[in-house]
Protein backbone atom coordinates (compact mmCIF):
# COMPACT_ATOMS: atom_id res chain seq x y z
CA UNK A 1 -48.07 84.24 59.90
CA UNK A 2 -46.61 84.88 63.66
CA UNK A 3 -45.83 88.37 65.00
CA UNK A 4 -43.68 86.37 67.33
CA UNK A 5 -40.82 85.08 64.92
CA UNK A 6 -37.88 86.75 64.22
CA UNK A 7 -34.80 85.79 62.02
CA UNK A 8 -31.56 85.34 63.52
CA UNK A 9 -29.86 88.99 63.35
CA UNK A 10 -33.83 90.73 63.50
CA UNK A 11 -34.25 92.95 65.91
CA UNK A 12 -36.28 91.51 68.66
CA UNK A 13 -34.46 88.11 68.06
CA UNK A 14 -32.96 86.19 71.10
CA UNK A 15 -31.40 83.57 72.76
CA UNK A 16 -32.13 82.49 77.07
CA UNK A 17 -29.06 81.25 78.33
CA UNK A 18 -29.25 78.89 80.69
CA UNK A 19 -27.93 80.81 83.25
CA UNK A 20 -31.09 83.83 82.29
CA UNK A 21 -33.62 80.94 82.26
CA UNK A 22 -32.25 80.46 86.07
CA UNK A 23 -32.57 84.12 87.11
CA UNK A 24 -35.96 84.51 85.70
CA UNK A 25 -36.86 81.58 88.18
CA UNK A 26 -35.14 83.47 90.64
CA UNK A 27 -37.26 86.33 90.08
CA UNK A 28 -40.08 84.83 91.55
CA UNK A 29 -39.11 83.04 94.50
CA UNK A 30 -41.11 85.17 96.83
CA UNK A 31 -44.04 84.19 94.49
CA UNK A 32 -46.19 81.04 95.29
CA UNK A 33 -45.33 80.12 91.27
CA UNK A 34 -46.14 76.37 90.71
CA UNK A 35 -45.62 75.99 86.74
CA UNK A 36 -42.90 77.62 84.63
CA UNK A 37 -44.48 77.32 81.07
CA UNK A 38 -41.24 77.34 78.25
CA UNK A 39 -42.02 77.79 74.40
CA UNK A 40 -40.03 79.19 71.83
CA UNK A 41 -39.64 78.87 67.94
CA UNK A 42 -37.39 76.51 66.04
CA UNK A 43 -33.35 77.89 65.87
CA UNK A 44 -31.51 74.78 64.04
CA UNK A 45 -28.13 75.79 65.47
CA UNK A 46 -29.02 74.83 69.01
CA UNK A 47 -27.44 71.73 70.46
CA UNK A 48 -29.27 69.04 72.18
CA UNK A 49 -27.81 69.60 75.67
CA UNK A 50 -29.14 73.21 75.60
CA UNK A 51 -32.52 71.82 75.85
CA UNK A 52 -31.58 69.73 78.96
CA UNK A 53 -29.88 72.32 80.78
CA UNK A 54 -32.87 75.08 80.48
CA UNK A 55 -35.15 72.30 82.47
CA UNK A 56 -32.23 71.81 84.70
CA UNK A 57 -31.61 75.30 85.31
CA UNK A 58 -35.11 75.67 86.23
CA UNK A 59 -35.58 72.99 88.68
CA UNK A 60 -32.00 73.58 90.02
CA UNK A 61 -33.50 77.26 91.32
CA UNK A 62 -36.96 75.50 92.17
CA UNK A 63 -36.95 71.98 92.73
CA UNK A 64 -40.56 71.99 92.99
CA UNK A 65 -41.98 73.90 90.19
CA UNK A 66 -43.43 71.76 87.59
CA UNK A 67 -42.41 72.40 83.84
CA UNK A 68 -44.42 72.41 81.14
CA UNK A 69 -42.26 73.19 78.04
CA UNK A 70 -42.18 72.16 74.63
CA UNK A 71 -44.60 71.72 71.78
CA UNK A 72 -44.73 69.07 69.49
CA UNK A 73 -42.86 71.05 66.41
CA UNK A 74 -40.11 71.61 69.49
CA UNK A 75 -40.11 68.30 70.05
CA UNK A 76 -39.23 67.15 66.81
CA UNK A 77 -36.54 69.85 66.50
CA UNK A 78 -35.04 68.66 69.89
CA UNK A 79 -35.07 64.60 68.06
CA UNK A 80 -33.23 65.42 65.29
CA UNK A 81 -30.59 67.37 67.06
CA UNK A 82 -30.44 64.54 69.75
CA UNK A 83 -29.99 61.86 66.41
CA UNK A 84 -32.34 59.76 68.24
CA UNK A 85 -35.59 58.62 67.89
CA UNK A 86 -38.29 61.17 69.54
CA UNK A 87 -39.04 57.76 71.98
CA UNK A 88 -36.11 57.71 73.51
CA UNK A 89 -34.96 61.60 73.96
CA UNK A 90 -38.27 62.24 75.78
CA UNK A 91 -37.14 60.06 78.86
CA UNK A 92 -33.97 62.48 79.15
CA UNK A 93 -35.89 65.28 79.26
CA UNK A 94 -38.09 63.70 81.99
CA UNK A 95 -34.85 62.80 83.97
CA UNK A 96 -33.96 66.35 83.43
CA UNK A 97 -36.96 67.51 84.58
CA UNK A 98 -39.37 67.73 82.55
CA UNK A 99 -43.08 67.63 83.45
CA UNK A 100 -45.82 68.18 80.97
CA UNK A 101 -46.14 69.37 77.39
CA UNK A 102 -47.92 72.19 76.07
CA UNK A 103 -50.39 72.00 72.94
CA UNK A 104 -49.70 74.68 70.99
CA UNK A 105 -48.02 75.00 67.19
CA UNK A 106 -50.90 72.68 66.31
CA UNK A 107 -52.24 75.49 64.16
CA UNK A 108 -55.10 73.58 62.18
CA UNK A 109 -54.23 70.59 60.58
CA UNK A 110 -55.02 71.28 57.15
CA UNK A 111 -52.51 70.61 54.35
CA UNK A 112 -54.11 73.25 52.70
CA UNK A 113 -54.08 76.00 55.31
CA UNK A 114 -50.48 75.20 56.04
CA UNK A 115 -49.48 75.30 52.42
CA UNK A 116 -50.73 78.98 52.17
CA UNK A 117 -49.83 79.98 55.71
CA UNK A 118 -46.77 78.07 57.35
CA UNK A 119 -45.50 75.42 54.80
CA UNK A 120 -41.99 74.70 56.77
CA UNK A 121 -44.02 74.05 59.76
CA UNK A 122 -44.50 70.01 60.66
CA UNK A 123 -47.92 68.07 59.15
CA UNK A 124 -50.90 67.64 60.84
CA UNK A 125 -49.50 63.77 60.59
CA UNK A 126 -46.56 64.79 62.06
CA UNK A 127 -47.83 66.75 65.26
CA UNK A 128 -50.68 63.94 66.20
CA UNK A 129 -47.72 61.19 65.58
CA UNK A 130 -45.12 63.40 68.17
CA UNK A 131 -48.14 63.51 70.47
CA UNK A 132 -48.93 59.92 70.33
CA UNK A 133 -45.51 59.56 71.32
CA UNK A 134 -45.45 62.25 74.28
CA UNK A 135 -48.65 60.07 75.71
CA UNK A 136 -46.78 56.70 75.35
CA UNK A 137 -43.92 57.81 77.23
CA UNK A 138 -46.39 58.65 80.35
CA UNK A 139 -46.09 62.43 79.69
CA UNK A 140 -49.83 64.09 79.64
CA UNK A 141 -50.17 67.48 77.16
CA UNK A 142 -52.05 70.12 76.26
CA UNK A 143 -54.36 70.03 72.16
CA UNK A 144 -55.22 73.29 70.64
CA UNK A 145 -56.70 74.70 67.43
CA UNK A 146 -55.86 78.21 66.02
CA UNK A 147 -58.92 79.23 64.36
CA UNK A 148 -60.41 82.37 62.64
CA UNK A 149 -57.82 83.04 59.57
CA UNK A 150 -58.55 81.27 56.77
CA UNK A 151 -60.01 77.52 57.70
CA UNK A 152 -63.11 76.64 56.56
CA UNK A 153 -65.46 75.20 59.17
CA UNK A 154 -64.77 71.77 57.58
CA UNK A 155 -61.26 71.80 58.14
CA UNK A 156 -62.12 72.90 61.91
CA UNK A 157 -64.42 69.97 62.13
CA UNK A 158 -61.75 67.56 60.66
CA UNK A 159 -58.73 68.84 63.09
CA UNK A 160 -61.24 68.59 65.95
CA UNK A 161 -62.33 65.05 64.99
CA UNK A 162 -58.45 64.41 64.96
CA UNK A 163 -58.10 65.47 68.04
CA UNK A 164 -60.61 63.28 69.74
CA UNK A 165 -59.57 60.51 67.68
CA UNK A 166 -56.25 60.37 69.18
CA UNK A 167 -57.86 61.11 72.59
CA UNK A 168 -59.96 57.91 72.16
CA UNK A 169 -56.41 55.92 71.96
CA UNK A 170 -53.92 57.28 73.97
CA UNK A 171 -56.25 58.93 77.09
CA UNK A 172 -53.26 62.05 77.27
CA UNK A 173 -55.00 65.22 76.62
CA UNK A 174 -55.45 66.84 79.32
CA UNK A 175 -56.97 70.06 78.17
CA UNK A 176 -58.53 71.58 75.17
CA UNK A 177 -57.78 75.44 74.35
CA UNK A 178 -59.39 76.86 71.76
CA UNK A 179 -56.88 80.00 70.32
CA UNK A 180 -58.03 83.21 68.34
CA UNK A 181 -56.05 84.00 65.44
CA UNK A 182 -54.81 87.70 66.24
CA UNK A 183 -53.61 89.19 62.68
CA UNK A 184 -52.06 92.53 64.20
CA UNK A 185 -48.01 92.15 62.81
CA UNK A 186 -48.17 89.03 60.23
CA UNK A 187 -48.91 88.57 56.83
CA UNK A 188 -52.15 88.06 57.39
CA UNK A 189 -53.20 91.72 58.80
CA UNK A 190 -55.41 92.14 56.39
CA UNK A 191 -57.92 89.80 58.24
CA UNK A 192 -60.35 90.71 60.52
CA UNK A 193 -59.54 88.29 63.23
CA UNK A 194 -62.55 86.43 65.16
CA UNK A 195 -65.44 87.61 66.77
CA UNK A 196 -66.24 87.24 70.47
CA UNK A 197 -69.26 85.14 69.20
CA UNK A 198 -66.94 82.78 67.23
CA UNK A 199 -64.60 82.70 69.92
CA UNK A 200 -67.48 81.37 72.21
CA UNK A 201 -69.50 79.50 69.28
CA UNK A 202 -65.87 77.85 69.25
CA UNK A 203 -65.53 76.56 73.06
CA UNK A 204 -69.49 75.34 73.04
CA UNK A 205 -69.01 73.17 70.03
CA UNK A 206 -65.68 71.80 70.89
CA UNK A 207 -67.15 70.88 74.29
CA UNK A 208 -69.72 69.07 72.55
CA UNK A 209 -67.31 67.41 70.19
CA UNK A 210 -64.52 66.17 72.67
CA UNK A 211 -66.61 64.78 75.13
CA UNK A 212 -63.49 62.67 76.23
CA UNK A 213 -61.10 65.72 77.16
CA UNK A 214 -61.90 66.62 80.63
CA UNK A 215 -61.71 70.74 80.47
CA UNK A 216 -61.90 73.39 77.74
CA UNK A 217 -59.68 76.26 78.92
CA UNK A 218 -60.87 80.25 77.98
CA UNK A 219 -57.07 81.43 77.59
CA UNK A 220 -58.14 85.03 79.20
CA UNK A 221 -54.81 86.50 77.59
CA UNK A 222 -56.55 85.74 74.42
CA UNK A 223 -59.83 86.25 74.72
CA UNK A 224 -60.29 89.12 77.32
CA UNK A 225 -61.74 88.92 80.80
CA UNK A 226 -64.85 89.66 79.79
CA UNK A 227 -65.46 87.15 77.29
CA UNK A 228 -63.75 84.67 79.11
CA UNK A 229 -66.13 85.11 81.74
CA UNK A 230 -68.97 84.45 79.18
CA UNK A 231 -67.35 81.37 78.14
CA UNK A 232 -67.45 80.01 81.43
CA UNK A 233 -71.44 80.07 80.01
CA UNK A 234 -70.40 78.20 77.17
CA UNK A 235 -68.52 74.93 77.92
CA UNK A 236 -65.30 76.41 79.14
CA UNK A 237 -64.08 75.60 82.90
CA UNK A 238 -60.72 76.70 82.79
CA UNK A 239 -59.48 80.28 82.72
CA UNK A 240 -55.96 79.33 82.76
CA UNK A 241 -53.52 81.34 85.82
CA UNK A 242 -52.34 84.36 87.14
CA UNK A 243 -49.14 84.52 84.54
CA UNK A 244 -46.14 87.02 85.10
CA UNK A 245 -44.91 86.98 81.42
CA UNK A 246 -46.13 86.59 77.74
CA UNK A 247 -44.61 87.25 74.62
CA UNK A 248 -46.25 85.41 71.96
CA UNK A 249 -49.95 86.84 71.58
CA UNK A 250 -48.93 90.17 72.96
CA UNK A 251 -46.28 90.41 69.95
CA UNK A 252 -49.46 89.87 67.48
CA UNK A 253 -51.32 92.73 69.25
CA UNK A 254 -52.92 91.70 72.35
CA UNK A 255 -53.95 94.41 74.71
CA UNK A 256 -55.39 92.08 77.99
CA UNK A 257 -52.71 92.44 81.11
CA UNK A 258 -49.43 90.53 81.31
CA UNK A 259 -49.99 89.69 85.07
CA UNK A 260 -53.33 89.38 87.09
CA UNK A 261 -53.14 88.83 91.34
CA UNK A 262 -54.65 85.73 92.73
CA UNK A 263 -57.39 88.09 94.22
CA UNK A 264 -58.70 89.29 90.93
CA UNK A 265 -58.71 86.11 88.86
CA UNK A 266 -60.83 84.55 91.92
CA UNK A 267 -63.03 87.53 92.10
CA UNK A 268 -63.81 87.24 87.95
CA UNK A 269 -64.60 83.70 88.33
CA UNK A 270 -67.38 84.48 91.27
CA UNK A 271 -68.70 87.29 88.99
CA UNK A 272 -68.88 85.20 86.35
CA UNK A 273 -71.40 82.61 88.66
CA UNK A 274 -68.72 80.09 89.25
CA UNK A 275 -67.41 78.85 92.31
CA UNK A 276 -63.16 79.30 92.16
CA UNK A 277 -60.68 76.30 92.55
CA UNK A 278 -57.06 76.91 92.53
CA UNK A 279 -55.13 73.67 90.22
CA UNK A 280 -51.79 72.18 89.82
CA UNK A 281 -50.60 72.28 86.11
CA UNK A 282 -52.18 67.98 86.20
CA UNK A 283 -55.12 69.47 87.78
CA UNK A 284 -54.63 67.91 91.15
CA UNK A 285 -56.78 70.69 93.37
CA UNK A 286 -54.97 73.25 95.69
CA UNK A 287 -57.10 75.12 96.62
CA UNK A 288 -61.26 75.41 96.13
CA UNK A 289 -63.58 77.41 97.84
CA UNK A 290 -66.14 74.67 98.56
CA UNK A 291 -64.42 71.56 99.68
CA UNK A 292 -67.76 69.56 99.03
CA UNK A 293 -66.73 70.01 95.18
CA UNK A 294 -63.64 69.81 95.36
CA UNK A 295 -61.41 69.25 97.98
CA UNK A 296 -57.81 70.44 98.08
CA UNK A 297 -54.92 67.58 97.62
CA UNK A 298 -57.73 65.78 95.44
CA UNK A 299 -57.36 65.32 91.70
CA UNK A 300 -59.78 67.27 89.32
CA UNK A 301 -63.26 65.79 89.03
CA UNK A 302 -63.88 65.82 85.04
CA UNK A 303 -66.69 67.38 83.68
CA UNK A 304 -70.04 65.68 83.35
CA UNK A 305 -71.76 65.10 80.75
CA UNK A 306 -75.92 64.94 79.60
CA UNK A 307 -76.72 64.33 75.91
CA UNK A 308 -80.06 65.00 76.07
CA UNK A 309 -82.96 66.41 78.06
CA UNK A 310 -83.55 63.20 79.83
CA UNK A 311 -80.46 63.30 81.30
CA UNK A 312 -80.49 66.72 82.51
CA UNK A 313 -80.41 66.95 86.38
CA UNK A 314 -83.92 67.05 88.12
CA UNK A 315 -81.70 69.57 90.74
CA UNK A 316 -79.48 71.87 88.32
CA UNK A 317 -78.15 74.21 91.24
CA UNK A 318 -76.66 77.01 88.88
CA UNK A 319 -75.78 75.07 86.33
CA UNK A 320 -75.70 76.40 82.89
CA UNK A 321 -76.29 74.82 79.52
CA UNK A 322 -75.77 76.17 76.08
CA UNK A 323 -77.02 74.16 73.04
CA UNK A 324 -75.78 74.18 69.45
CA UNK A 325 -77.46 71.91 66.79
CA UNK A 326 -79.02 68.07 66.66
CA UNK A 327 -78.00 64.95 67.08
CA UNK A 328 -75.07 63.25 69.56
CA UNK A 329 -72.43 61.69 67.82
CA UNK A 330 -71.37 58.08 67.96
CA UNK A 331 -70.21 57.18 64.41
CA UNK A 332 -68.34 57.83 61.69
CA UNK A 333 -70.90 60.62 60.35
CA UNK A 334 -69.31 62.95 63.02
CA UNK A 335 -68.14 65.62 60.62
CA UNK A 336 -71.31 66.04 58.86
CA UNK A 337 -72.64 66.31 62.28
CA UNK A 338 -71.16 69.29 63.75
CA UNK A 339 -70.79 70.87 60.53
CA UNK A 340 -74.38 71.83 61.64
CA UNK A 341 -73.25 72.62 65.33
CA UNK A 342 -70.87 75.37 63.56
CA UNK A 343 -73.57 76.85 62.20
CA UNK A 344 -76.12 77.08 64.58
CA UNK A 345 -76.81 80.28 66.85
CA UNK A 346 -75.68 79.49 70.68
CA UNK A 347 -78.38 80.15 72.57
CA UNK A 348 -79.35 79.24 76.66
CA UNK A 349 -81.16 75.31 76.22
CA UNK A 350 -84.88 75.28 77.38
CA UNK A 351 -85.81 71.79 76.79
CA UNK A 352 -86.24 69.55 73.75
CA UNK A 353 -86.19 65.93 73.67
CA UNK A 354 -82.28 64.73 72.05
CA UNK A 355 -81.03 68.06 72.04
CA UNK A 356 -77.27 68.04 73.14
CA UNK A 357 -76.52 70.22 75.75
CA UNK A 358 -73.66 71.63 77.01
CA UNK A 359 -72.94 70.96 80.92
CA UNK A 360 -71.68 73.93 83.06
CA UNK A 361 -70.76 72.66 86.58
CA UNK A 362 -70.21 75.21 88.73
CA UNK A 363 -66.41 74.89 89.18
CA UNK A 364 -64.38 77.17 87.24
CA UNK A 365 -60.72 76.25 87.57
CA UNK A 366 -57.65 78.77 87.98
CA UNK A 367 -53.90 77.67 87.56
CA UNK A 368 -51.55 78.07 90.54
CA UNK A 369 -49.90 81.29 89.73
CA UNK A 370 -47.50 80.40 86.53
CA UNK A 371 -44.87 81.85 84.95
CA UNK A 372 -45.29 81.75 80.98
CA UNK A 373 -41.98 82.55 78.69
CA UNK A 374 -40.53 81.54 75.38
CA UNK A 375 -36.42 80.84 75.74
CA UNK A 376 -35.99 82.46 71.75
CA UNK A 377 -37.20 84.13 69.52
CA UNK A 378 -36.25 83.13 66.53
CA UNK A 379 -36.64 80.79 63.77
């Protein structure tokens, strides 16, 4: 199921030290890097403390670099090797320095998809349960959804609803991404992977559904610059950073660069119609290029949102909309609901009473240059 894992003994299989996890910081110093982003699969034979000491040896090089590290399946590894509840290790990693949490491993929450594809992988339960967790202890995160393998649309529709569920209680999503299954090097090759109009059918309808996460990201790694670009059309305003290193979709085929320049990943956003703001991994702004927007040392404005024609701007500027389906939804029939939004063509809104539309501000939002690496390798 992932190109990335490797068995201990496999070649390709590894293990960051520490003292490697420094050097790699190191690395970069004469880089304006403001996020080091740490994943890595599940190796039981790690002890607790090595988890402490990677964020240490991070900040020790960088004091200010925030760290975003661990996903929820992580998590849970890092509890049970602690022998403490999840509730009380995630305050040590905080005093150890840690800043954020990422949102991947989420996979789709299907007991059925995970039965066929990654059965010794946690529950869908189990990740919304560590995440609940991560919010409670003041910590925000990242959601996801791996889609286009074998899900059905319903069990996209359910994971989604899940999603905004727990975003309804806990407030600690902080961004939505949206990731295309890439079959090159797993067992499931033999698929043909999503299109670029899923990918974007994808962002417009999970902008419609979770109306109460502020930004969907277009993970350009993933999706190609091109196509990210177009999804800035379709509900996305995040094209994530520059990066310096990724491992994980590049082992399962991807072909997009490992490292962009500032420059060029303001440039795409301007040729994509959007005006370019430069974010902290919490989205605080530092840099925009119109301060009447946004203005640098300001947090994020969220998104905005219309439901219907008559809320639609009198003055739109060069604001885009995209609309997929009928109704708004406000009750339990959600589901049924966007089952319909799945299905519908995307196409640009020209009016029509009660038609939800998606809102494109013009903002498009850029990470601080980042690096992005996974301490091992194996499983």
């Amino acid at each position: 199921f992932c190109a990335f894992q490797r068995l201990p003994g496999q070649e390709g299989a590894y293990v960051m030290k520490p003292e490697e996890v420094a050097e790699k910081i190191r690395e970069q110093l004469d880089e304006p890097v403001t996020e080091v982003h740490m994943v890595a699969g599940i190796y039981p034979k790690l002890p607790y403390e090595y988890y402490l000491d990677i964020i240490r040896a991070a900040k020790a090089v960088r004091p200010d670099i925030h760290v975003k590290a661990f996903t929820m399946i992580e998590l849970m590894q890092i509890a049970r090797r602690a022998k403490k509840p999840l509730a009380e290790v995630l305050p040590e990693l905080v005093e150890a320095g840690l800043g954020s949490c990422p949102g991947g491993g989420a996979e789709v929450f299907s007991d059925r998809v995970r039965d066929e594809g990654y059965d010794k992988k946690n529950t869908g339960d189990e990740w919304i349960e560590t995440a609940r967790t991560v919010h409670e202890a003041g910590l925000r995160s990242n959601c996801t959804m791996l889609h286009g393998h074998i899900e059905t649309i319903e069990e996209r529709v359910d994971h989604l609803d899940r999603l905004r569920r727990l975003q309804d209680e806990t407030g600690g999503f902080q961004t939505y991404i949206p990731l295309s299954f890439h079959p090159d090097h797993t067992e499931w090759s033999h698929l043909p992977g999503p299109t670029a109009l899923d990918e974007l059918r994808e962002i417009a309808v999970s902008r419609l559904l979770l109306d109460n996460i502020d930004h969907i990201k277009a993970y350009w790694i993933m999706l190609s610059i091109p196509v990210a670009q177009m999804a800035l059309s379709y509900g996305a305003d995040d094209v994530d950073g520059t990066v310096v290193e990724e491992k994980i979709y590049h082992e399962a085929g991807a072909t997009t660069p490992q490292h962009v320049m500032r420059s060029e990943l303001v440039q795409w956003i301007r040729d994509a119609g959007r005006i370019p703001v430069e974010r902290d991994t919490l989205y605080n702004v530092i840099w925009s290029a119109d301060e009447n927007l946004a203005q640098a040392g300001a947090a994020a404005p969220g998104p905005a949102f219309f439901t219907g024609a008559a809320d639609r701007p009198a003055n739109e500027g060069n604001i885009r909309w995209v609309t997929v389906g009928a109704a708004s939804p406000e009750d339990d029939a959600v589901r049924e609901l966007y089952l319909n939004r799945f299905r519908a063509d995307l196409t640009d809104a020209t009016a029509g009473g009660g038609v939800p539309l998606v809102p494109q501000a013009p903002l498009a939002w850029g990470a601080g240059i980042g690096v992005a690496w996974q301490p091992q390798a194996q499983i």
